[in-house]
Each structure stands twice: as structure tokens, then as C-alpha cells.
C-alpha atoms as a PDB file:
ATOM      1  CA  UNK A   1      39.580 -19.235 -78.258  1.00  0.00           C
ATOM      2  CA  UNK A   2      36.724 -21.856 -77.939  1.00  0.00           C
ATOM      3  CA  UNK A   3      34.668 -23.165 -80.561  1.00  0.00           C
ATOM      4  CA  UNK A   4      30.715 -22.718 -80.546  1.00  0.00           C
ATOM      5  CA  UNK A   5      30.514 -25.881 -79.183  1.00  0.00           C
ATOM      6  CA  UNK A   6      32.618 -25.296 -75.992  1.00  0.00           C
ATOM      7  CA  UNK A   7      31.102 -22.477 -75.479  1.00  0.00           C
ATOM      8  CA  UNK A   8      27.289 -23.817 -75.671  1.00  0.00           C
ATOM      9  CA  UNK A   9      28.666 -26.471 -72.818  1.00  0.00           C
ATOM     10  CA  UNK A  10      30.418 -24.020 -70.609  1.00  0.00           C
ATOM     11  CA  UNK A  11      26.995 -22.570 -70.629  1.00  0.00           C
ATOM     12  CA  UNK A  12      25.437 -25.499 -69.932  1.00  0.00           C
ATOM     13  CA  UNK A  13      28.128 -26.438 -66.775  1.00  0.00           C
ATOM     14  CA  UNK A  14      27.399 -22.336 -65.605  1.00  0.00           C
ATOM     15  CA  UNK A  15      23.835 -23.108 -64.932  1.00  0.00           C
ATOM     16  CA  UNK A  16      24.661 -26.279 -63.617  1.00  0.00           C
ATOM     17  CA  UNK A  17      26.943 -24.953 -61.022  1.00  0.00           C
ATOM     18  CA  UNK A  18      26.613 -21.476 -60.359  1.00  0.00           C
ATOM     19  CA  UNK A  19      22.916 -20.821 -61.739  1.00  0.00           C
ATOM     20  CA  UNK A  20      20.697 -23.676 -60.290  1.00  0.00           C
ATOM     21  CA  UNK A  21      22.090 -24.308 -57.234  1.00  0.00           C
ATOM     22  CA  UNK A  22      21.748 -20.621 -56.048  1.00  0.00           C
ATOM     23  CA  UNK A  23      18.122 -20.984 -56.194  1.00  0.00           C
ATOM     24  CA  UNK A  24      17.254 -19.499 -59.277  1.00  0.00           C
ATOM     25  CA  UNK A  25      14.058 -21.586 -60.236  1.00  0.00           C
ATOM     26  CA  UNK A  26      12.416 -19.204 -62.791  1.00  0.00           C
ATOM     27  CA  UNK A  27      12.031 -21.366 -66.375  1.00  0.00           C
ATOM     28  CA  UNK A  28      12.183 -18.409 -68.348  1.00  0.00           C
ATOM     29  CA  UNK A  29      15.139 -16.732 -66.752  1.00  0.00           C
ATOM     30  CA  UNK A  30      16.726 -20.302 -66.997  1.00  0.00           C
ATOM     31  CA  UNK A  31      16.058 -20.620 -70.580  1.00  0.00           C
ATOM     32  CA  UNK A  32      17.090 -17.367 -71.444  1.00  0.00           C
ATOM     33  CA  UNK A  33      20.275 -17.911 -69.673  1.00  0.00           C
ATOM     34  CA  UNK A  34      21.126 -20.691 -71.232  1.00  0.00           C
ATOM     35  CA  UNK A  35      20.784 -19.344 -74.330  1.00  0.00           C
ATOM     36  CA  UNK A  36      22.264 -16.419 -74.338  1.00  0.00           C
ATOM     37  CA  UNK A  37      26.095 -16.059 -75.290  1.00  0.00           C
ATOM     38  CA  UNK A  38      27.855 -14.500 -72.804  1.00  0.00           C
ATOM     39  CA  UNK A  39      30.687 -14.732 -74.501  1.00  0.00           C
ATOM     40  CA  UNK A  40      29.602 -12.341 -77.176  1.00  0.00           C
ATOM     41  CA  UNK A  41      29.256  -9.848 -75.209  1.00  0.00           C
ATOM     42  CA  UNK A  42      32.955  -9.431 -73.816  1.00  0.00           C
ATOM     43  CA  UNK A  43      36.625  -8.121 -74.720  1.00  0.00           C
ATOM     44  CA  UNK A  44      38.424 -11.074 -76.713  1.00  0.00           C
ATOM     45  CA  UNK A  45      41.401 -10.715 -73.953  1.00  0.00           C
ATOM     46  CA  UNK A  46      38.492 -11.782 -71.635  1.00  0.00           C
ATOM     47  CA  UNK A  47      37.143 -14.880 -73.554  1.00  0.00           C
ATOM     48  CA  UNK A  48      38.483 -17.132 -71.677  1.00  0.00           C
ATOM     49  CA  UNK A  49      36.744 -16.029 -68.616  1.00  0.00           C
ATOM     50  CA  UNK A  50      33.197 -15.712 -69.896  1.00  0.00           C
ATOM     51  CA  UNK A  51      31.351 -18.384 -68.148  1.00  0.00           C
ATOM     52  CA  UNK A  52      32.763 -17.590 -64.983  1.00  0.00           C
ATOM     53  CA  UNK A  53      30.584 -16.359 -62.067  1.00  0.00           C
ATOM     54  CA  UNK A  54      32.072 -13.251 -61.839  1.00  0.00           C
ATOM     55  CA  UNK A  55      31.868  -9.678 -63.144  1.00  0.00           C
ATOM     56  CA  UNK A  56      34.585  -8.982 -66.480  1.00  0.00           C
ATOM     57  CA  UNK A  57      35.643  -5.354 -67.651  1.00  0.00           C
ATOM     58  CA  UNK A  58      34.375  -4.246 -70.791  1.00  0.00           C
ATOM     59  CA  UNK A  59      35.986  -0.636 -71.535  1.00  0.00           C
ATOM     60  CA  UNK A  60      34.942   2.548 -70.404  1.00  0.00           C
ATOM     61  CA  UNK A  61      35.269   1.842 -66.871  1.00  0.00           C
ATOM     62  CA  UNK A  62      32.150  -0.330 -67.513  1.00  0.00           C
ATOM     63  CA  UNK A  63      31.931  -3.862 -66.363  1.00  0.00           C
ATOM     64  CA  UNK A  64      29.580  -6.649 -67.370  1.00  0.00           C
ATOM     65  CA  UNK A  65      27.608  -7.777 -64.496  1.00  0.00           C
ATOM     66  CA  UNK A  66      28.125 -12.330 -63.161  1.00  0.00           C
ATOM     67  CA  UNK A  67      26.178 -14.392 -64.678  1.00  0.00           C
ATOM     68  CA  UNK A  68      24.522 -15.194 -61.292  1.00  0.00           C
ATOM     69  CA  UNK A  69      23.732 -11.276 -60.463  1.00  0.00           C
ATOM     70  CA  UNK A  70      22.100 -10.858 -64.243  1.00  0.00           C
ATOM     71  CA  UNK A  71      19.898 -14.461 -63.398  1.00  0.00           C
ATOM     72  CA  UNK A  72      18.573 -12.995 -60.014  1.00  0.00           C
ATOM     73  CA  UNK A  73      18.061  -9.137 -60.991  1.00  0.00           C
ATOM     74  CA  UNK A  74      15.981 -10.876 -64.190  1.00  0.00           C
ATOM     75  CA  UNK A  75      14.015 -12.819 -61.427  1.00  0.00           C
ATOM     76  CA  UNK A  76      13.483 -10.597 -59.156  1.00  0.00           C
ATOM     77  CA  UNK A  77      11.230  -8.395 -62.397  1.00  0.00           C
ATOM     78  CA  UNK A  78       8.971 -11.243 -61.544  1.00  0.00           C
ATOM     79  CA  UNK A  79       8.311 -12.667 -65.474  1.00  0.00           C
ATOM     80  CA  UNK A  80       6.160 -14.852 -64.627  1.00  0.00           C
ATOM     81  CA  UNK A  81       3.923 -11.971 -63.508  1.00  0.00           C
ATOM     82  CA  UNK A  82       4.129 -10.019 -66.907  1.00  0.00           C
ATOM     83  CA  UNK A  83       6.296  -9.523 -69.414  1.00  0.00           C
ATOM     84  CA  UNK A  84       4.966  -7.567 -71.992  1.00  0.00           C
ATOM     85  CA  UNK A  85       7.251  -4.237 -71.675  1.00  0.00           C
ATOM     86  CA  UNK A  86      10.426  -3.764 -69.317  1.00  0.00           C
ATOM     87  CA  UNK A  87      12.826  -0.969 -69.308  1.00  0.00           C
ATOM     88  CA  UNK A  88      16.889  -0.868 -68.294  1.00  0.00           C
ATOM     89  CA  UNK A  89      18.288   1.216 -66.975  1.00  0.00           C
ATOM     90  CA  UNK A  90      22.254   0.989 -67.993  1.00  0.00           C
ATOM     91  CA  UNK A  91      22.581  -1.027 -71.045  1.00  0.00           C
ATOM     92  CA  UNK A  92      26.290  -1.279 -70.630  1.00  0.00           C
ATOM     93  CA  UNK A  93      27.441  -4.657 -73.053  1.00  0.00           C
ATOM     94  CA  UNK A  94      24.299  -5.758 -74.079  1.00  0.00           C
ATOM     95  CA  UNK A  95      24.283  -9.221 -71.894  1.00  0.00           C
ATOM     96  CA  UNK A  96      21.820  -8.198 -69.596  1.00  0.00           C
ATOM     97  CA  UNK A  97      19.334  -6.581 -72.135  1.00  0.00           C
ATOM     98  CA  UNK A  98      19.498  -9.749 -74.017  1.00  0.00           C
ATOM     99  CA  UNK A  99      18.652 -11.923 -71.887  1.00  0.00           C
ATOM    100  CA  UNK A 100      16.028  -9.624 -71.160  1.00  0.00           C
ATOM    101  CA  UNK A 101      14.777  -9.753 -74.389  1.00  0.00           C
ATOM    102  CA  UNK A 102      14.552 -13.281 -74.372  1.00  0.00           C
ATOM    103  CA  UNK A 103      11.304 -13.601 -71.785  1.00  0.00           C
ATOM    104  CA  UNK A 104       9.487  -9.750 -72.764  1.00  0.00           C
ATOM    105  CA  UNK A 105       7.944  -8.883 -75.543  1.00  0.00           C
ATOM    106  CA  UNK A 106       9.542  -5.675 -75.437  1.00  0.00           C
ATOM    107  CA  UNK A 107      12.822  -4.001 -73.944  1.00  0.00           C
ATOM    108  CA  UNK A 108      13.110  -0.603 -73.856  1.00  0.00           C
ATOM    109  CA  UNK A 109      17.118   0.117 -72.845  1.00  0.00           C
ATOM    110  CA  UNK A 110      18.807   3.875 -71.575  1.00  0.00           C
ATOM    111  CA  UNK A 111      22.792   4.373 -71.620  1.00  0.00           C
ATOM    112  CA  UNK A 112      24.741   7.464 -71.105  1.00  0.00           C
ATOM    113  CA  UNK A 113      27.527   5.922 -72.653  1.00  0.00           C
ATOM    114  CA  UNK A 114      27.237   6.893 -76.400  1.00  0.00           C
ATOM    115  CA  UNK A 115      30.252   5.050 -77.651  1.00  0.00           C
ATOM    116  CA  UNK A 116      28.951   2.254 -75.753  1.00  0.00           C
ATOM    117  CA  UNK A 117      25.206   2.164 -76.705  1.00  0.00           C
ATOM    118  CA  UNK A 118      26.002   2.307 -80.125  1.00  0.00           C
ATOM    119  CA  UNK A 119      28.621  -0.729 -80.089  1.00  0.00           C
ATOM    120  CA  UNK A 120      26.202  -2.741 -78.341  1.00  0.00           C
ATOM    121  CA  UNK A 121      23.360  -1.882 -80.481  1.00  0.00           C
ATOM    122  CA  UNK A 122      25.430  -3.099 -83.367  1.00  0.00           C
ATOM    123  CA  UNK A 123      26.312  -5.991 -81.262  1.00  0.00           C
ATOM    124  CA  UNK A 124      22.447  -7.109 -80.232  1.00  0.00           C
ATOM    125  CA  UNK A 125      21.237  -6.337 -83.562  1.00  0.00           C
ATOM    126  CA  UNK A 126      23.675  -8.501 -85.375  1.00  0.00           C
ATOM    127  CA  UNK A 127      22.409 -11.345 -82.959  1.00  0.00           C
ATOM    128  CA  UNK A 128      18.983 -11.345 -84.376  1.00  0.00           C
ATOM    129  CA  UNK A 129      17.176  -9.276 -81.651  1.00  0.00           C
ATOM    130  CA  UNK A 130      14.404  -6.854 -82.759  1.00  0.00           C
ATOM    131  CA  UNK A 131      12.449  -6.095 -79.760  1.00  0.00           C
ATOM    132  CA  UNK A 132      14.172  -3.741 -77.822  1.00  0.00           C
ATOM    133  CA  UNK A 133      14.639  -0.090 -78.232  1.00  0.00           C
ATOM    134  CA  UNK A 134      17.517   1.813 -77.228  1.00  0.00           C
ATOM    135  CA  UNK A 135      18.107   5.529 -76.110  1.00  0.00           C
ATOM    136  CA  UNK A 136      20.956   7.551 -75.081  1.00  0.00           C
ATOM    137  CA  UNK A 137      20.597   9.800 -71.956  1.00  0.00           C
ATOM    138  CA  UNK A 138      20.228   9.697 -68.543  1.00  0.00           C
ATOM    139  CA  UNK A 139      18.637   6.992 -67.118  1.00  0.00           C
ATOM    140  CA  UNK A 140      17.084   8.886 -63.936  1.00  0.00           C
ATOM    141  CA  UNK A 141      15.097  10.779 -66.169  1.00  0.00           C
ATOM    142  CA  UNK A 142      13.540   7.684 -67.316  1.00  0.00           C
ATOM    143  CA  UNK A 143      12.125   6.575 -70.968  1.00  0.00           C
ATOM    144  CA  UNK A 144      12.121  10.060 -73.089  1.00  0.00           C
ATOM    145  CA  UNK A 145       8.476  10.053 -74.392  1.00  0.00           C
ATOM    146  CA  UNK A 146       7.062   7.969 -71.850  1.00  0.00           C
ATOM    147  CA  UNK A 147       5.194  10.640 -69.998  1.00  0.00           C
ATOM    148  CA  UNK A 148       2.285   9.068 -69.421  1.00  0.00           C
ATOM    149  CA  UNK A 149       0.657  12.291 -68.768  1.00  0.00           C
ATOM    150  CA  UNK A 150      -1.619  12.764 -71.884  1.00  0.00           C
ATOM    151  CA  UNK A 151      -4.674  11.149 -74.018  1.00  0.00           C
ATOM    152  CA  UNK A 152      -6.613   8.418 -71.928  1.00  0.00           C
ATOM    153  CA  UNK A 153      -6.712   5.958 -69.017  1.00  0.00           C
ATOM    154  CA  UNK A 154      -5.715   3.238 -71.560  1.00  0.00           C
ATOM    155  CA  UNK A 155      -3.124   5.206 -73.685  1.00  0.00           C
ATOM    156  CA  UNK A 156      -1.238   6.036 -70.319  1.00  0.00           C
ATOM    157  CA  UNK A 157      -1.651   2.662 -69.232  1.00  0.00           C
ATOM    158  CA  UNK A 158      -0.158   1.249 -72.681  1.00  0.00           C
ATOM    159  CA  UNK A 159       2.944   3.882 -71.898  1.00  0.00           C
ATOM    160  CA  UNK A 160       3.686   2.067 -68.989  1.00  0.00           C
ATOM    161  CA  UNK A 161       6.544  -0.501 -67.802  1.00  0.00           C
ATOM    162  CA  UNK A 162       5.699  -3.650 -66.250  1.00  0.00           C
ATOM    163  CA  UNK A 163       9.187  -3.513 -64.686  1.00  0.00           C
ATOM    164  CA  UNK A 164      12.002  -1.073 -64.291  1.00  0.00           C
ATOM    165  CA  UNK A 165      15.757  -2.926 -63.907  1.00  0.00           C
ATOM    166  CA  UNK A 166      18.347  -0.811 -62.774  1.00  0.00           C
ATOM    167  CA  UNK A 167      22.336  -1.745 -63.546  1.00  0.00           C
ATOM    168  CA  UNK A 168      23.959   0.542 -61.309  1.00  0.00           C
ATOM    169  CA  UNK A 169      23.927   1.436 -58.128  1.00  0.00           C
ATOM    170  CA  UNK A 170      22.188   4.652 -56.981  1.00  0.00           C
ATOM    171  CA  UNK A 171      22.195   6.400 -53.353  1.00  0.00           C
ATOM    172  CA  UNK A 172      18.338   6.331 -53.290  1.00  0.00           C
ATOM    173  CA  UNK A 173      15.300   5.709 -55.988  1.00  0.00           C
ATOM    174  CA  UNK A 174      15.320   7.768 -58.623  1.00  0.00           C
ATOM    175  CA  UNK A 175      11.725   9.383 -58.544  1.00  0.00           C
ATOM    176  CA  UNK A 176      10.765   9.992 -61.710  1.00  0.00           C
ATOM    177  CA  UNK A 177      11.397   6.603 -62.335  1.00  0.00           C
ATOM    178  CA  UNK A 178       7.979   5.630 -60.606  1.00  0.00           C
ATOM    179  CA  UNK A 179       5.707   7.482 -62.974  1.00  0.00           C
ATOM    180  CA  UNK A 180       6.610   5.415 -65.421  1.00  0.00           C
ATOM    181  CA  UNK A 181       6.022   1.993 -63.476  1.00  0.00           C
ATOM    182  CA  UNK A 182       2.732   0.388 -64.330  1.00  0.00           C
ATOM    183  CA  UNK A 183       0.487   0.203 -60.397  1.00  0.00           C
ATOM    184  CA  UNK A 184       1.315  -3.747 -59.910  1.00  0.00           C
ATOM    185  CA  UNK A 185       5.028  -3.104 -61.672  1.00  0.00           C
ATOM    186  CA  UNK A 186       8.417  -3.324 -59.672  1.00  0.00           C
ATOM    187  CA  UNK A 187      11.751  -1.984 -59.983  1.00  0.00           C
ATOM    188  CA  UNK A 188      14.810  -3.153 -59.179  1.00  0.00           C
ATOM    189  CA  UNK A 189      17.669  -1.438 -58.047  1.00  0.00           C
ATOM    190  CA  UNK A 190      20.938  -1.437 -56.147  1.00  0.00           C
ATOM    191  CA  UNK A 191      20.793   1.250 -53.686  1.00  0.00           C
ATOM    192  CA  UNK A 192      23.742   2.643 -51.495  1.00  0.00           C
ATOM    193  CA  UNK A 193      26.942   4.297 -52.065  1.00  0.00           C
ATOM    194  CA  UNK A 194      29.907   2.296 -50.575  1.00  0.00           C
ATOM    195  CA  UNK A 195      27.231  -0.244 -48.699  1.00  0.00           C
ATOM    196  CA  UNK A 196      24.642  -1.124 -51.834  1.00  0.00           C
ATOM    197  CA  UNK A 197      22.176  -3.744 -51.106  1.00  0.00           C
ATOM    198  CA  UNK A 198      19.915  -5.062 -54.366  1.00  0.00           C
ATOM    199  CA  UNK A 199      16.275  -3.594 -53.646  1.00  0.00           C
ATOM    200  CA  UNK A 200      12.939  -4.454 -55.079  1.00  0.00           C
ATOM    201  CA  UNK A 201      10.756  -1.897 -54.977  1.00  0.00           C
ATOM    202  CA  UNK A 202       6.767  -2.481 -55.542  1.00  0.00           C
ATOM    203  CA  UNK A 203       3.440  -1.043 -55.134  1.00  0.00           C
ATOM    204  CA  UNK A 204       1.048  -1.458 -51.845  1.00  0.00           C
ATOM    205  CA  UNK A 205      -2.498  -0.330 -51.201  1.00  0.00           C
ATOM    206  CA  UNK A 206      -0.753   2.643 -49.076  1.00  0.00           C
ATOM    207  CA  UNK A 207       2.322   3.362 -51.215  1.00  0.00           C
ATOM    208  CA  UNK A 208       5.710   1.629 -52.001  1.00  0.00           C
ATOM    209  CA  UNK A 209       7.226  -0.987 -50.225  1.00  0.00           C
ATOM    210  CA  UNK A 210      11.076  -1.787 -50.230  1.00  0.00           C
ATOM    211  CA  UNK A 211      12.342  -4.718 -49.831  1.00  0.00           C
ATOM    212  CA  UNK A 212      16.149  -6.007 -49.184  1.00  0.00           C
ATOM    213  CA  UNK A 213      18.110  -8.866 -50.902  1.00  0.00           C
ATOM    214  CA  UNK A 214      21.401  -9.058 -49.900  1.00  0.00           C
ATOM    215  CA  UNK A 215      24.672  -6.890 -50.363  1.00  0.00           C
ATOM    216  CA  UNK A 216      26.011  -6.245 -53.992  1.00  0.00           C
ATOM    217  CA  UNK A 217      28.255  -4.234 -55.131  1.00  0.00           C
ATOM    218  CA  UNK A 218      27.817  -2.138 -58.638  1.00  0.00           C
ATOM    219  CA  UNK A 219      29.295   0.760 -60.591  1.00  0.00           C
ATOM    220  CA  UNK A 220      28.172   3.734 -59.779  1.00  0.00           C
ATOM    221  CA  UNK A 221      25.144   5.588 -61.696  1.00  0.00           C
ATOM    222  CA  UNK A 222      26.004   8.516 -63.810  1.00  0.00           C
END
């Protein structure tokens, strides 16, 4: 096992060579990245793998996603644009949310897993992080609550994400999870079944707009 220290410059070497030079450029992702500690996040068998740019198990048939894929899906929610109020779909470890919670104000978070949300709600919470809300259930069905079918124009508005990040991979959009998508929000997605490509999915004067990033490949969603 590594000391603090080791870790903190593993972290720094990870952005260094697997971050930066894939043309991540966002400063807040960047920062958030770097301070984030991956390594809390993963089995101890697994430690000495944790600032490696690939995925890691982490029980439950659950992995946690490379530190590269978690840096572009987190750029791709376009921070710079807003980021007020996000919501996750698959909460899985916890590394992802966090960094997350680094750049928006607030991080709403949705895992089937029970045993797993409420290890990694310990986990997050014992690293100092207040502003994100957790739920069990199924993340197609979006934020419980969250109608944004009652009261005024600015109540629904206030119910609203500015972006919707999915962690696994789904055959198409989930639908419902656009009602809960501000009008200038995004989500994004892997979409596909044993061909999954990472989507971003927007609005447009005459409707939605999908666009394509590249292959990926993802657990499935529940």
C-alpha cells in the first residue's frame, strides 16, 4: 500500500499522461480530477492499480469506470455551461459522483444497487461531501419527486437538471429521462447493446439532437 503522498503524485503523473494529452482541456474537470482520490474508491486487492487508465472491479459485478472515461463523460455535461444541479444515473463506487460534486453545486445520484448505494454513501460522506443526494431505484424512471409537473413556470424550472450523466449503457434513451432535463440541458449516455457508442444528447429549436463520440464499452443498465 502507498502512502498519501504517492498517491497525490500518481494522481498528478495520471493527468499528466493519460488525462491531458487526450484532450481533456476543461479546468474544472481537471481540478476535480486531480483532486479526487481514486484510490478511495476501490477494493484494497486493487490498490495498486488505481491510477491506471483503465476500468477496476468493485463487487457486485460492478466496475469503476478509467479515469479517462469519468474526465470526458464529466466534460461532455458541458460545466462550463452550468453547473448548478446534475443528476447520475448509476452511482456505482462513488468516483464518478465525486468528482461530480466537485464542479456542481448539487448532485443528485440513483443506484439500484442497495448494498452498494449505501457503502458508497458511507464512503462519500466520510470524505467531506455534502452536496449530493442519493436514491435507490431505477434510474430510467428518473429523480423520484422530480416531476416537474406542478406549481409554476419557475418551481418546475427550479426541479430541473442542468445535465443528466448516465453510467451504463442502455439500448436507446430512456424517455422519461427528458422531462426532467432543463430546455438548454444535455444528457449523456452510452447507447447500444454489444456495439455502445458514448452519446450526447441536447436540445434544438425542432427537438433533440444526438450526437456520437466514439465506441465505449459499459455494463449494462438494470
Amino acid at each position: 500500500m502507498f502512502s498519501e503522498k504517492e498517491y497525490s503524485q500518481q494522481r498528478r503523473e495520471m493527468l499528466q499522461k493519460q488525462i491531458i494529452p487526450r484532450k481533456i482541456t476543461s479546468q474544472a474537470v481537471l481540478q476535480s480530477i486531480a483532486k479526487v482520490p481514486r484510490h478511495r474508491f476501490i477494493p484494497e486487492d486493487f490498490l495498486s492499480q488505481a491510477y491506471r487508465d483503465h476500468p477496476l472491479p468493485i463487487g457486485l459485478q460492478q466496475t469503476i469506470s478509467q479515469p479517462y472515461m469519468v474526465a470526458w463523460m464529466t466534460e461532455l455535461c458541458r460545466p462550463e455551461f452550468s453547473s448548478e444541479k446534475i443528476l447520475e444515473i448509476g452511482t456505482g463506487c462513488g468516483y464518478q459522483t465525486a468528482v461530480l460534486a466537485e464542479i456542481w453545486s448539487e448532485v443528485y445520484t440513483i443506484e439500484i444497487l442497495s448494498e452498494l448505494s449505501q457503502e458508497t454513501q458511507e464512503r462519500l460522506k466520510s470524505l467531506g461531501y455534502r452536496n449530493i443526494r442519493f436514491q435507490i431505484g431505477n434510474g430510467i424512471e428518473g429523480w423520484k419527486g422530480n416531476k416537474g409537473s406542478k406549481g409554476s413556470k419557475e418551481s418546475k424550472e427550479k426541479q430541473l437538471f442542468d445535465a443528466i450523466i448516465v453510467t451504463a449503457a442502455s439500448p436507446n434513451v430512456p424517455q422519461k429521462l427528458f422531462k426532467q432535463l432543463k430546455p438548454t440541458g444535455r444528457i449523456v449516455i452510452p447507447i447500444g447493446d454489444s456495439s455502445q457508442y458514448l452519446c450526447s444528447i441536447f436540445h434544438r429549436s425542432d427537438g433533440w439532437e444526438i450526437e456520437k463520440h466514439g465506441r465505449v464499452r459499459f455494463v449494462p443498465m438494470q
